[in-house]
PDB file of N, CA and C in Angstrom:
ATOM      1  N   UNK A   1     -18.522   8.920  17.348  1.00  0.00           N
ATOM      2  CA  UNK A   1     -17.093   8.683  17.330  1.00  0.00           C
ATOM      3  C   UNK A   1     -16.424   9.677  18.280  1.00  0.00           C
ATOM      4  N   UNK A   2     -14.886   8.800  18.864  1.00  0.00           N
ATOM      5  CA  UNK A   2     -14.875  10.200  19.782  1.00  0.00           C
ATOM      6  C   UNK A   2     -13.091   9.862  19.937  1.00  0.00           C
ATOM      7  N   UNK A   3     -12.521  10.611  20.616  1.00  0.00           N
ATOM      8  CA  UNK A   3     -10.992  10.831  20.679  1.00  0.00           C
ATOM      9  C   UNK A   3     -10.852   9.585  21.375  1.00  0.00           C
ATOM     10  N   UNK A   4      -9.424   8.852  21.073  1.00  0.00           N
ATOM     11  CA  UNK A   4      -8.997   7.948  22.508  1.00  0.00           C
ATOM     12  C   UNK A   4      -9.104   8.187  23.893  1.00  0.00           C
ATOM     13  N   UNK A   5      -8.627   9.719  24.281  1.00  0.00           N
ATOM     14  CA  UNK A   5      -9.013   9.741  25.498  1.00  0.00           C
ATOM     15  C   UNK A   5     -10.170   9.818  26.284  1.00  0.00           C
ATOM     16  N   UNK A   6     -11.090   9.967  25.263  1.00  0.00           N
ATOM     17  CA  UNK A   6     -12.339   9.672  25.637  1.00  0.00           C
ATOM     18  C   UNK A   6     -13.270   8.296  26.036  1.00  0.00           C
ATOM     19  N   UNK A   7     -12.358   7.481  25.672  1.00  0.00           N
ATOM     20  CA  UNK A   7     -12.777   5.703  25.508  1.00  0.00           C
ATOM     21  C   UNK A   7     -12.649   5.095  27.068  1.00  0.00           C
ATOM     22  N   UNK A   8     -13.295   4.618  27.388  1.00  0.00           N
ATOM     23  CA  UNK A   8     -13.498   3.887  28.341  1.00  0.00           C
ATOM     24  C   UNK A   8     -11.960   3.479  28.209  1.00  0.00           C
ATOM     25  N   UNK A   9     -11.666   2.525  29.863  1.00  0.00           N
ATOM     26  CA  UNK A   9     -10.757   1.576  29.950  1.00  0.00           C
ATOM     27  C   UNK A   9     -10.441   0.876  29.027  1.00  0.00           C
ATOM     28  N   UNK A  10     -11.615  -0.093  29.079  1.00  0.00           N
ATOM     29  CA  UNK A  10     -11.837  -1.079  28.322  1.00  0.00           C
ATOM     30  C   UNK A  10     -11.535  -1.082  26.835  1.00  0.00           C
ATOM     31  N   UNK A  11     -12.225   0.112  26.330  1.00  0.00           N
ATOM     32  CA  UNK A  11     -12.124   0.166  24.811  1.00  0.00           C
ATOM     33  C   UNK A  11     -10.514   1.108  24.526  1.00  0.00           C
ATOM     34  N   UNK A  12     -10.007   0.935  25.398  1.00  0.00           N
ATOM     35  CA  UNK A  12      -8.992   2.229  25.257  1.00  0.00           C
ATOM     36  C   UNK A  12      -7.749   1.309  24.752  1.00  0.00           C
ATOM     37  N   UNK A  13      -7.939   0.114  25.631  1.00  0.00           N
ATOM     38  CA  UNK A  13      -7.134  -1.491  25.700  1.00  0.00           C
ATOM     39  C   UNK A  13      -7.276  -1.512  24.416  1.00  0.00           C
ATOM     40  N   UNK A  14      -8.753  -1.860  23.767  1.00  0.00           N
ATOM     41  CA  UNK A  14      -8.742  -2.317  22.334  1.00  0.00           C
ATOM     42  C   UNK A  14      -8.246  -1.241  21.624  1.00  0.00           C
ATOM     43  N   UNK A  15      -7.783  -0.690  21.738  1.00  0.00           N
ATOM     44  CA  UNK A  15      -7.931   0.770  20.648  1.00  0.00           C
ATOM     45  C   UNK A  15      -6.384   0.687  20.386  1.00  0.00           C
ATOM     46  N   UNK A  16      -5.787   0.670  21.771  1.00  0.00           N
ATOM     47  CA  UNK A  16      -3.982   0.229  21.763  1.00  0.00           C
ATOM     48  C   UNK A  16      -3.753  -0.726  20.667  1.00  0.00           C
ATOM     49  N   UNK A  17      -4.332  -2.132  21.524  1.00  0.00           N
ATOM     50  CA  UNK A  17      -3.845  -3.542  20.850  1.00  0.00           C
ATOM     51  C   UNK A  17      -4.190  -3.684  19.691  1.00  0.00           C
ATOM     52  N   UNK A  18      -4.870  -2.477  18.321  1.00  0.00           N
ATOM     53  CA  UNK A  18      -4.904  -2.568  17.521  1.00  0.00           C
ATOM     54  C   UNK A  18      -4.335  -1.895  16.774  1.00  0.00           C
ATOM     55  N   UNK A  19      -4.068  -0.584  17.776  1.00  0.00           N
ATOM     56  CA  UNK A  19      -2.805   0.292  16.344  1.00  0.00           C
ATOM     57  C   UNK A  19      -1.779  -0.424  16.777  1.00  0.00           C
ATOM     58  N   UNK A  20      -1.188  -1.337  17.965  1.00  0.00           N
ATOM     59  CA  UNK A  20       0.303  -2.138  18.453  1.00  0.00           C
ATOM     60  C   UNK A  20      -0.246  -3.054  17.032  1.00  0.00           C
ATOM     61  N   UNK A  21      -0.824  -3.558  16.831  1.00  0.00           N
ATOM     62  CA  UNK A  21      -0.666  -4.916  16.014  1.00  0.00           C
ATOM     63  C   UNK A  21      -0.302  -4.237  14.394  1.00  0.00           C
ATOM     64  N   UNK A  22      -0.787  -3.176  14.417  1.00  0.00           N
ATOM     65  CA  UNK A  22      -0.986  -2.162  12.826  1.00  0.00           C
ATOM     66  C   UNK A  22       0.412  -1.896  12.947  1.00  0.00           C
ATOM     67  N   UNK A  23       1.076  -1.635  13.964  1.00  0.00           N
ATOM     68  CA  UNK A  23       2.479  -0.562  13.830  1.00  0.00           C
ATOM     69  C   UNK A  23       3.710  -2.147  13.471  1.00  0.00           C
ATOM     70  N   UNK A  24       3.069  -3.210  14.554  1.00  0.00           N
ATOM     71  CA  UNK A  24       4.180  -3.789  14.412  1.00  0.00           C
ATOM     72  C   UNK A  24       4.024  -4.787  13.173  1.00  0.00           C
ATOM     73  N   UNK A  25       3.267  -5.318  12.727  1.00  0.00           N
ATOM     74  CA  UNK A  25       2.803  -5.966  11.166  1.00  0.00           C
ATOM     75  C   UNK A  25       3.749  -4.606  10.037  1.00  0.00           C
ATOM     76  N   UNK A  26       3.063  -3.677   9.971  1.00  0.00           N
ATOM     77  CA  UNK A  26       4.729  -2.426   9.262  1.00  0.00           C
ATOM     78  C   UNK A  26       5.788  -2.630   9.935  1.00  0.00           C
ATOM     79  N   UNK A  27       6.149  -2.726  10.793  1.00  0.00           N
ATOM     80  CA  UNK A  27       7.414  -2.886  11.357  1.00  0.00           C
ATOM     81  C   UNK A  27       8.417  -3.752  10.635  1.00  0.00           C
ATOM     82  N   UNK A  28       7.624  -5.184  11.115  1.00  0.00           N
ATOM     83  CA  UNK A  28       8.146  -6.584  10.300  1.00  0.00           C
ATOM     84  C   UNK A  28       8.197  -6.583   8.604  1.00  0.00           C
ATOM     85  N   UNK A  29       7.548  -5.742   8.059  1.00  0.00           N
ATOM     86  CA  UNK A  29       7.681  -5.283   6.726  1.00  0.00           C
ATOM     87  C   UNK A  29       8.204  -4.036   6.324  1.00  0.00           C
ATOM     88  N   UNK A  30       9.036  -3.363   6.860  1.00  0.00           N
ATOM     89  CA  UNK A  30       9.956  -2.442   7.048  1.00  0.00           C
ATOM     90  C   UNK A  30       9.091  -1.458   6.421  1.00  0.00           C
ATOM     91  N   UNK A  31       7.786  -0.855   6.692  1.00  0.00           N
ATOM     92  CA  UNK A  31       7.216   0.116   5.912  1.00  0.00           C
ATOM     93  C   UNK A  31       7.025   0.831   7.590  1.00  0.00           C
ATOM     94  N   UNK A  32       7.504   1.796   8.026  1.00  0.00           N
ATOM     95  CA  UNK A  32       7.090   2.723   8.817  1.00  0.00           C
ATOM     96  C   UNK A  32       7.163   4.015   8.443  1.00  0.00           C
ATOM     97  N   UNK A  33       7.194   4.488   7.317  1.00  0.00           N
ATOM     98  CA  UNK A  33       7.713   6.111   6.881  1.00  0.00           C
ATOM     99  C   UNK A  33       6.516   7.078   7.657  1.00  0.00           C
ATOM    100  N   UNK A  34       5.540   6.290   7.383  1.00  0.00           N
ATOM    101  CA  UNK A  34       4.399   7.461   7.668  1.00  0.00           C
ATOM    102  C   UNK A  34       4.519   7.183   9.448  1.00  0.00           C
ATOM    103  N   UNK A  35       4.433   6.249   9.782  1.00  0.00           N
ATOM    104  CA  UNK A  35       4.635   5.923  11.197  1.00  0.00           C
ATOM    105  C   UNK A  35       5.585   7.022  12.042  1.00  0.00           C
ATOM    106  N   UNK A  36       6.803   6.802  11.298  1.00  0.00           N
ATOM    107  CA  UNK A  36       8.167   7.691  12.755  1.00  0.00           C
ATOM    108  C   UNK A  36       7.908   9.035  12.407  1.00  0.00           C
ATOM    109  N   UNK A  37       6.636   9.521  11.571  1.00  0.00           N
ATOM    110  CA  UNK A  37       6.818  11.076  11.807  1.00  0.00           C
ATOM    111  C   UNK A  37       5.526  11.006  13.148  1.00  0.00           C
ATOM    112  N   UNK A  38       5.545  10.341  13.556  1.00  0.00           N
ATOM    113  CA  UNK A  38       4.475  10.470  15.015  1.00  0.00           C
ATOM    114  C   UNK A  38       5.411  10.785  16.194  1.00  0.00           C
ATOM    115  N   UNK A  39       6.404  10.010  16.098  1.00  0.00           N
ATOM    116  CA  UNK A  39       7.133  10.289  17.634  1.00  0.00           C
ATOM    117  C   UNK A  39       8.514  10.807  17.240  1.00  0.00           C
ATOM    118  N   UNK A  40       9.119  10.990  18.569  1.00  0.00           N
ATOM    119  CA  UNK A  40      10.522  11.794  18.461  1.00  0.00           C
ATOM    120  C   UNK A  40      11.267  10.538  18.025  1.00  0.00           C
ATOM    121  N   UNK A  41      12.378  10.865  17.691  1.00  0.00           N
ATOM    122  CA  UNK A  41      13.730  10.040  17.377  1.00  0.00           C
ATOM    123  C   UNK A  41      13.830   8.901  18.533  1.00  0.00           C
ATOM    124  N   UNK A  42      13.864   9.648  19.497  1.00  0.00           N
ATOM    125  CA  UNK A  42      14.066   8.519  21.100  1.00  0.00           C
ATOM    126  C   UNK A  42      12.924   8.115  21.095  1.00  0.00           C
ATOM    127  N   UNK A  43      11.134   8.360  20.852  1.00  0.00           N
ATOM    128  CA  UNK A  43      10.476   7.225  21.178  1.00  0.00           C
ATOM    129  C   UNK A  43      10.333   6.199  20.145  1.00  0.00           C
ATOM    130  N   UNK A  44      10.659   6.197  19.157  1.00  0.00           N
ATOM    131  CA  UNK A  44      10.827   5.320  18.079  1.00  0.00           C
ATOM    132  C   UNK A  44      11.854   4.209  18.376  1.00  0.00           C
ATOM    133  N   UNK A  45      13.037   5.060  18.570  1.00  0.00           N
ATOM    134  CA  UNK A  45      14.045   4.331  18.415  1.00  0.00           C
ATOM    135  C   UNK A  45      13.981   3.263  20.189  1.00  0.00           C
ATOM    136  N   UNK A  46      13.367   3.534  21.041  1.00  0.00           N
ATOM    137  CA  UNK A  46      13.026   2.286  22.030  1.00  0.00           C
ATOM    138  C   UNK A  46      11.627   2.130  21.369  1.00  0.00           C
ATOM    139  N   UNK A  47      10.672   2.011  20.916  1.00  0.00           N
ATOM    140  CA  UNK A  47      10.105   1.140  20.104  1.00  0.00           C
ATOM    141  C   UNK A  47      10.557   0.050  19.435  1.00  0.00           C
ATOM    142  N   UNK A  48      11.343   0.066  18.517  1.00  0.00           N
ATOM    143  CA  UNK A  48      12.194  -0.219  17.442  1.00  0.00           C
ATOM    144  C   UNK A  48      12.936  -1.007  17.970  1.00  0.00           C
ATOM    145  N   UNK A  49      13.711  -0.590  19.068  1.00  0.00           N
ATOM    146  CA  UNK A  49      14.646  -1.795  20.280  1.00  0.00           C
ATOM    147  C   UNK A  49      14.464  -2.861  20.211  1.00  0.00           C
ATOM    148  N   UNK A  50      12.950  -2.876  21.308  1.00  0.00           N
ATOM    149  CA  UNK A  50      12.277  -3.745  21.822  1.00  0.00           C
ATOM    150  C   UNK A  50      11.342  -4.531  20.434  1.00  0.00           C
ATOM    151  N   UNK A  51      10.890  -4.306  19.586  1.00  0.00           N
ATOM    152  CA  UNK A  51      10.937  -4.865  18.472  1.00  0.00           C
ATOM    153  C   UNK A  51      12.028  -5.769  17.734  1.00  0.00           C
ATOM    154  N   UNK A  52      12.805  -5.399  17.521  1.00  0.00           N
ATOM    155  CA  UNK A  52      13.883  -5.552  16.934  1.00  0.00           C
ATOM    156  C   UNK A  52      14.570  -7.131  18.153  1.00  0.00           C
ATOM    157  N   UNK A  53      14.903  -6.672  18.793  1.00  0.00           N
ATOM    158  CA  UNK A  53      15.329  -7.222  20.124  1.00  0.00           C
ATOM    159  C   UNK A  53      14.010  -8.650  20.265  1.00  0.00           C
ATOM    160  N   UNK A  54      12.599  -8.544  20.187  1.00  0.00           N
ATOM    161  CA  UNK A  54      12.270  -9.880  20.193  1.00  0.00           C
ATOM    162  C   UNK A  54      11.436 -10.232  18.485  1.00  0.00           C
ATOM    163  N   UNK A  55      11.966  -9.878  17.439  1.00  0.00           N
ATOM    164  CA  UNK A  55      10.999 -10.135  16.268  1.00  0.00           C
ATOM    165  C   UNK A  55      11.216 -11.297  15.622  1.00  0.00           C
ATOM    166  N   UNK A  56      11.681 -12.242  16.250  1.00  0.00           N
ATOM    167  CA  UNK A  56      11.123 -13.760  15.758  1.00  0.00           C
ATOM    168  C   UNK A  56      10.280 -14.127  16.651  1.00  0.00           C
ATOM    169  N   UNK A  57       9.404 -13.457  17.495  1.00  0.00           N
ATOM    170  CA  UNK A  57       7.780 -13.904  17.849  1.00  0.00           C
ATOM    171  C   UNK A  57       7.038 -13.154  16.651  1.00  0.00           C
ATOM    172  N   UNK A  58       5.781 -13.547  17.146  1.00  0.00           N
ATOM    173  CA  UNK A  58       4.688 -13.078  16.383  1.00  0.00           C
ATOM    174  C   UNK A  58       4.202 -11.824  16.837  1.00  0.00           C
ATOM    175  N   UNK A  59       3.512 -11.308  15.843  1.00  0.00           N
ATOM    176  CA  UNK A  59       3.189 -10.124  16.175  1.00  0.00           C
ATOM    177  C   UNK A  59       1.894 -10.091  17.629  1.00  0.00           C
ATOM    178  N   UNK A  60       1.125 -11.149  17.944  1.00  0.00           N
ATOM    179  CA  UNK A  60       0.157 -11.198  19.206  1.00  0.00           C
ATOM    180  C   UNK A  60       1.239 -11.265  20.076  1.00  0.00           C
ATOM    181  N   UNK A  61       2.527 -11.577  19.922  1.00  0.00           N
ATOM    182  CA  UNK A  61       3.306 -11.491  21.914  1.00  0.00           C
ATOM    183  C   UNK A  61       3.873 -10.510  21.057  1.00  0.00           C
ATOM    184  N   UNK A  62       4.667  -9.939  20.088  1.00  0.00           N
ATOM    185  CA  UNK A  62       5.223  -8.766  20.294  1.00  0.00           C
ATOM    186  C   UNK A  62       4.245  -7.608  21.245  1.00  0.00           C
ATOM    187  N   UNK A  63       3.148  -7.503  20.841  1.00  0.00           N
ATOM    188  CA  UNK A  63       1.895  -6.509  21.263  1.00  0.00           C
ATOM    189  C   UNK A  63       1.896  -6.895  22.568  1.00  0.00           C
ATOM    190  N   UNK A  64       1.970  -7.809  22.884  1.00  0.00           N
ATOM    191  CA  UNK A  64       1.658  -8.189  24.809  1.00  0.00           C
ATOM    192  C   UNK A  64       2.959  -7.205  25.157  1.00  0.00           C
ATOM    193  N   UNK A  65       4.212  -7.974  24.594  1.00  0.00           N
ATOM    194  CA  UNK A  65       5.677  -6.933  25.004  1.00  0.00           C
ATOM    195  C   UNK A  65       5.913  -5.896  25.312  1.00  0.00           C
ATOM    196  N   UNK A  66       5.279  -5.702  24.026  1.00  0.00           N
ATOM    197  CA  UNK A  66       5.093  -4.006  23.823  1.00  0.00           C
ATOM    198  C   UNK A  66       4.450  -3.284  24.529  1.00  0.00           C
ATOM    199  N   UNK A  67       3.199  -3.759  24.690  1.00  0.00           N
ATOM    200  CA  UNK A  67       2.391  -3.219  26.186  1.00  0.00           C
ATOM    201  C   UNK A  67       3.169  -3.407  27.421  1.00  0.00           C
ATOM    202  N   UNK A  68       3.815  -4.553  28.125  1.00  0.00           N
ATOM    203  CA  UNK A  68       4.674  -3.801  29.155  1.00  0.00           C
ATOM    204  C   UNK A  68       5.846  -3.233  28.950  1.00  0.00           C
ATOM    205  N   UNK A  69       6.468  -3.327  27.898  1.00  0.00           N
ATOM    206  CA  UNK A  69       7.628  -2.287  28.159  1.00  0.00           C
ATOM    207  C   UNK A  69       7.788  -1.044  27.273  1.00  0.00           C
ATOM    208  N   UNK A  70       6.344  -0.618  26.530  1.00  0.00           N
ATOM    209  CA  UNK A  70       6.247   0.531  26.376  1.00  0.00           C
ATOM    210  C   UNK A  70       5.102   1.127  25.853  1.00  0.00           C
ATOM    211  N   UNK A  71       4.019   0.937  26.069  1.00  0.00           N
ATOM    212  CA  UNK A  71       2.839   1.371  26.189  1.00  0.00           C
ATOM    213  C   UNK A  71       2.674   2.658  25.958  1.00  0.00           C
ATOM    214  N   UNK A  72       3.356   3.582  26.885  1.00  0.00           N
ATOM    215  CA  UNK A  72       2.998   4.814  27.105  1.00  0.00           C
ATOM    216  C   UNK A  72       3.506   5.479  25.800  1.00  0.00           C
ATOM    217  N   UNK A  73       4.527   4.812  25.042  1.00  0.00           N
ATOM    218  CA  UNK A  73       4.899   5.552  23.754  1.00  0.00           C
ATOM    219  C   UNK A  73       3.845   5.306  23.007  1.00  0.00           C
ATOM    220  N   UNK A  74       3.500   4.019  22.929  1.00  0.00           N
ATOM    221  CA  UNK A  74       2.632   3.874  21.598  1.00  0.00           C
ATOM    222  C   UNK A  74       1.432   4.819  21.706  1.00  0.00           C
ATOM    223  N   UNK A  75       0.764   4.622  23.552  1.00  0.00           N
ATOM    224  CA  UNK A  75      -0.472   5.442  23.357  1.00  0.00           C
ATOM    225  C   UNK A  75      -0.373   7.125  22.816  1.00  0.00           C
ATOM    226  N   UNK A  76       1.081   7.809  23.312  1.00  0.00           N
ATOM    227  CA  UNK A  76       1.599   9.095  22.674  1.00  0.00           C
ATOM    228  C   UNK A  76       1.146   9.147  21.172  1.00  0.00           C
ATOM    229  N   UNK A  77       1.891   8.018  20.413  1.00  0.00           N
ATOM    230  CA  UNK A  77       1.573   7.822  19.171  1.00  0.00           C
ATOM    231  C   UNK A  77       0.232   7.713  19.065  1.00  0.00           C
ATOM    232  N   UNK A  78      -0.336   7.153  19.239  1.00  0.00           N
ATOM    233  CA  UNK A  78      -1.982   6.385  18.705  1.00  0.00           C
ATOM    234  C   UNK A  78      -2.424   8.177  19.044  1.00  0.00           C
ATOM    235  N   UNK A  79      -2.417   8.677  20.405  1.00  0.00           N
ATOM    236  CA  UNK A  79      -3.053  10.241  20.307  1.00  0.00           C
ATOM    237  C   UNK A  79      -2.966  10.964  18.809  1.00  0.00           C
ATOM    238  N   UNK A  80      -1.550  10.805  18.427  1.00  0.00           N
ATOM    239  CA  UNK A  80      -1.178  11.816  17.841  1.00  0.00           C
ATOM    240  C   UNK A  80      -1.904  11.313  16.568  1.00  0.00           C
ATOM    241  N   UNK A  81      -2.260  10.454  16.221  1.00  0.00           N
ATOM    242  CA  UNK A  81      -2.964   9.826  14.959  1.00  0.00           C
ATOM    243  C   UNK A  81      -4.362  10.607  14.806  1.00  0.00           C
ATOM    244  N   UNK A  82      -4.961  11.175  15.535  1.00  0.00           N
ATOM    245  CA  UNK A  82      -5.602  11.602  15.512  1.00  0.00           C
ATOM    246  C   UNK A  82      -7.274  10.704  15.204  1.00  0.00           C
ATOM    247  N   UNK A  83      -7.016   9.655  15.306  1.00  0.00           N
ATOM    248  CA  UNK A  83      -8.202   8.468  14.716  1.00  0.00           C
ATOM    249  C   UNK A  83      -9.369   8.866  15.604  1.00  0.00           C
ATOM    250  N   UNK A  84     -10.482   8.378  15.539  1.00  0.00           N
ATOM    251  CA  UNK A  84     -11.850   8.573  16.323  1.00  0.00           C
ATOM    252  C   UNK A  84     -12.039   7.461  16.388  1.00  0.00           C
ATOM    253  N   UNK A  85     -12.885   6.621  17.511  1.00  0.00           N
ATOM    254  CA  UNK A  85     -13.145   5.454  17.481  1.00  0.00           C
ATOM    255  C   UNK A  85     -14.830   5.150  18.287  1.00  0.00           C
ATOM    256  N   UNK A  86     -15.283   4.290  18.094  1.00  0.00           N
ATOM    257  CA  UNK A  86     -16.893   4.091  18.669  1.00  0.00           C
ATOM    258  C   UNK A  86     -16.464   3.878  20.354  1.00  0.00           C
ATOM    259  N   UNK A  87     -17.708   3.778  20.585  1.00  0.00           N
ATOM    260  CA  UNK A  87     -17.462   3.320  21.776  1.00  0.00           C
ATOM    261  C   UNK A  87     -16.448   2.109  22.773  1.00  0.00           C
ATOM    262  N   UNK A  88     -16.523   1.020  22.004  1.00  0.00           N
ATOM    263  CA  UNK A  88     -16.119  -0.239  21.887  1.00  0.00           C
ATOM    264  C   UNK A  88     -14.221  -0.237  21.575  1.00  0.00           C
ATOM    265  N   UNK A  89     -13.828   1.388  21.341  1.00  0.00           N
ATOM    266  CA  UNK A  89     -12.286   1.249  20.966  1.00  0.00           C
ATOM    267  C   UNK A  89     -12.078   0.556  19.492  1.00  0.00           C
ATOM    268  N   UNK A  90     -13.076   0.792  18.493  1.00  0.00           N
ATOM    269  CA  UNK A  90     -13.339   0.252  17.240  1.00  0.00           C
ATOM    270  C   UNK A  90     -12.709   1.610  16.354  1.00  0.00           C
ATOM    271  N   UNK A  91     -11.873   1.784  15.535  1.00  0.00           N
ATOM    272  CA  UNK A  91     -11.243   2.737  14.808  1.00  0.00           C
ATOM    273  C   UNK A  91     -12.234   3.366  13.965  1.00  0.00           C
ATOM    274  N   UNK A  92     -12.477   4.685  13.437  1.00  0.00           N
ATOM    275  CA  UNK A  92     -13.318   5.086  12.724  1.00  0.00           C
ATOM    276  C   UNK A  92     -13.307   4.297  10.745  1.00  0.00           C
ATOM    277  N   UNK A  93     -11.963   4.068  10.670  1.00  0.00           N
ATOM    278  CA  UNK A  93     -11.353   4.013   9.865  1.00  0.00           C
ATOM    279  C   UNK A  93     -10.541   2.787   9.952  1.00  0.00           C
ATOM    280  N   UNK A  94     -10.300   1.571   9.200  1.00  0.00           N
ATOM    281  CA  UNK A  94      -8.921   1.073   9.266  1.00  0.00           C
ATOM    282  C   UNK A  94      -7.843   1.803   8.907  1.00  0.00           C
ATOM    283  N   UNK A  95      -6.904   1.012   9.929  1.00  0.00           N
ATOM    284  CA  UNK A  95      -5.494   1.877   9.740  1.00  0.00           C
ATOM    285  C   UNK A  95      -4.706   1.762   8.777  1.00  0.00           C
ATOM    286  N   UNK A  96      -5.228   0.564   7.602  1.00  0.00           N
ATOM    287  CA  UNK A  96      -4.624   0.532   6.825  1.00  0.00           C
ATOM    288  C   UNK A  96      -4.854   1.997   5.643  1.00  0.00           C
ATOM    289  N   UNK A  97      -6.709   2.230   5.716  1.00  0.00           N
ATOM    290  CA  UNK A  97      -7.232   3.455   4.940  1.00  0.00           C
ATOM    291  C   UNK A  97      -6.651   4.513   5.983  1.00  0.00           C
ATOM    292  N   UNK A  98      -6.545   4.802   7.009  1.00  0.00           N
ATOM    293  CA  UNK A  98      -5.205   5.956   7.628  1.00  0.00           C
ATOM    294  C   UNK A  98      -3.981   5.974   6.817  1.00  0.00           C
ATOM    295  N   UNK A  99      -2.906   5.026   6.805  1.00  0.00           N
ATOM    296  CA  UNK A  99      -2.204   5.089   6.218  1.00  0.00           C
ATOM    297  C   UNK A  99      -2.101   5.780   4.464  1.00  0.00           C
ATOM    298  N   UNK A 100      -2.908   4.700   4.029  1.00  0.00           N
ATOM    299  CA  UNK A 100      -3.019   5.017   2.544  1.00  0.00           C
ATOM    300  C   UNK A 100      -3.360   6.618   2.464  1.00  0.00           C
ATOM    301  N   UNK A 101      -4.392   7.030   3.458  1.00  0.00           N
ATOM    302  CA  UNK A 101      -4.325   8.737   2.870  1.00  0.00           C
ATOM    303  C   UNK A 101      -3.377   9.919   3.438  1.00  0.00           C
ATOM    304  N   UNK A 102      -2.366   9.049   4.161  1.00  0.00           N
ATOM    305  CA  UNK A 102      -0.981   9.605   4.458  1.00  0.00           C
ATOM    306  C   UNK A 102      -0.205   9.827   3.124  1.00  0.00           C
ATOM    307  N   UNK A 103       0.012   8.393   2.943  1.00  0.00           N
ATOM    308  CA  UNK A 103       0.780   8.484   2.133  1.00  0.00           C
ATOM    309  C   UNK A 103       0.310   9.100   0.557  1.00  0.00           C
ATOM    310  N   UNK A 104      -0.950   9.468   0.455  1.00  0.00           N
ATOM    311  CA  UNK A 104      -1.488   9.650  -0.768  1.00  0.00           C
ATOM    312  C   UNK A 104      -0.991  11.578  -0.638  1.00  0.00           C
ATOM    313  N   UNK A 105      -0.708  12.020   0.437  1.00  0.00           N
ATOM    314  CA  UNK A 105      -0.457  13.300   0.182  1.00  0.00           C
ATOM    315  C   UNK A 105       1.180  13.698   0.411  1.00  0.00           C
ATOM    316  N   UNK A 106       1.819  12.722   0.140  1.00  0.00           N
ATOM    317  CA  UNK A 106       3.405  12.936   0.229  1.00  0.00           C
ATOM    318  C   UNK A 106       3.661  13.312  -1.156  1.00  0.00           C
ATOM    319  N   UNK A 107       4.866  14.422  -0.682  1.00  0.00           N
ATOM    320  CA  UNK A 107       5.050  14.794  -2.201  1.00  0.00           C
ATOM    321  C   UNK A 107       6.069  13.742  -2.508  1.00  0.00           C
ATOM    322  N   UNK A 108       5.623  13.960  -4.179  1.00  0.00           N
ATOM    323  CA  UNK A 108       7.502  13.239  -4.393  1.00  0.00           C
ATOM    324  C   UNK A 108       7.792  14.174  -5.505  1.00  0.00           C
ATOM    325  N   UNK A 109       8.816  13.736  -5.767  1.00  0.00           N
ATOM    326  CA  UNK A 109       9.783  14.752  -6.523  1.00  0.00           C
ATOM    327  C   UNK A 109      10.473  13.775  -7.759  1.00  0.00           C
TER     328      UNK A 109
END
């Protein structure tokens, strides 16, 4: 297993188009809490835009979208996730079991 930036081209593509499809499936179900502590206020909020702005498509062309008009945020994000992935841009982990052990260490009050 190894960092994103370590992934080939190829698998680097898959590695995107699968946390884009993970972020924007939460999106459309208004669950991002654990999500916007990845990026600043401004890269969220043009995330969120451009979401927002076309979300009566589906989530396979939101992800095409999203890849050209903002890629470079998400991959910021996907770094900061810290995930490992095989060779192939295959997640160590689903992101759904990422999530869940996010949220399993939030306090509440």
């Amino acid at each position: 297993m190894v960092a994103y930036q370590s992934l080939s081209a190829e698998a680097q593509d898959r590695a995107q188009q699968g946390f884009m499809t993970f972020y924007i499936a939460h999106f459309k179900r208004d669950d991002l809490e654990i999500l916007t502590e990845l990026g600043s206020d401004s890269e969220m909020a043009m995330i969120n835009h451009v979401l927002r702005k076309y979300n009566f498509l589906t989530v396979d062309r939101l992800v095409k979208i999203s890849q050209r008009l903002t890629q470079a945020i998400f991959i910021n994000l996907l770094e900061k996730t810290e995930m490992e992935f095989d060779a192939n841009g295959v997640p160590a982990e689903s992101w759904e079991t990422w999530m869940a052990k996010r949220h399993a260490v939030l306090r509440t009050f």
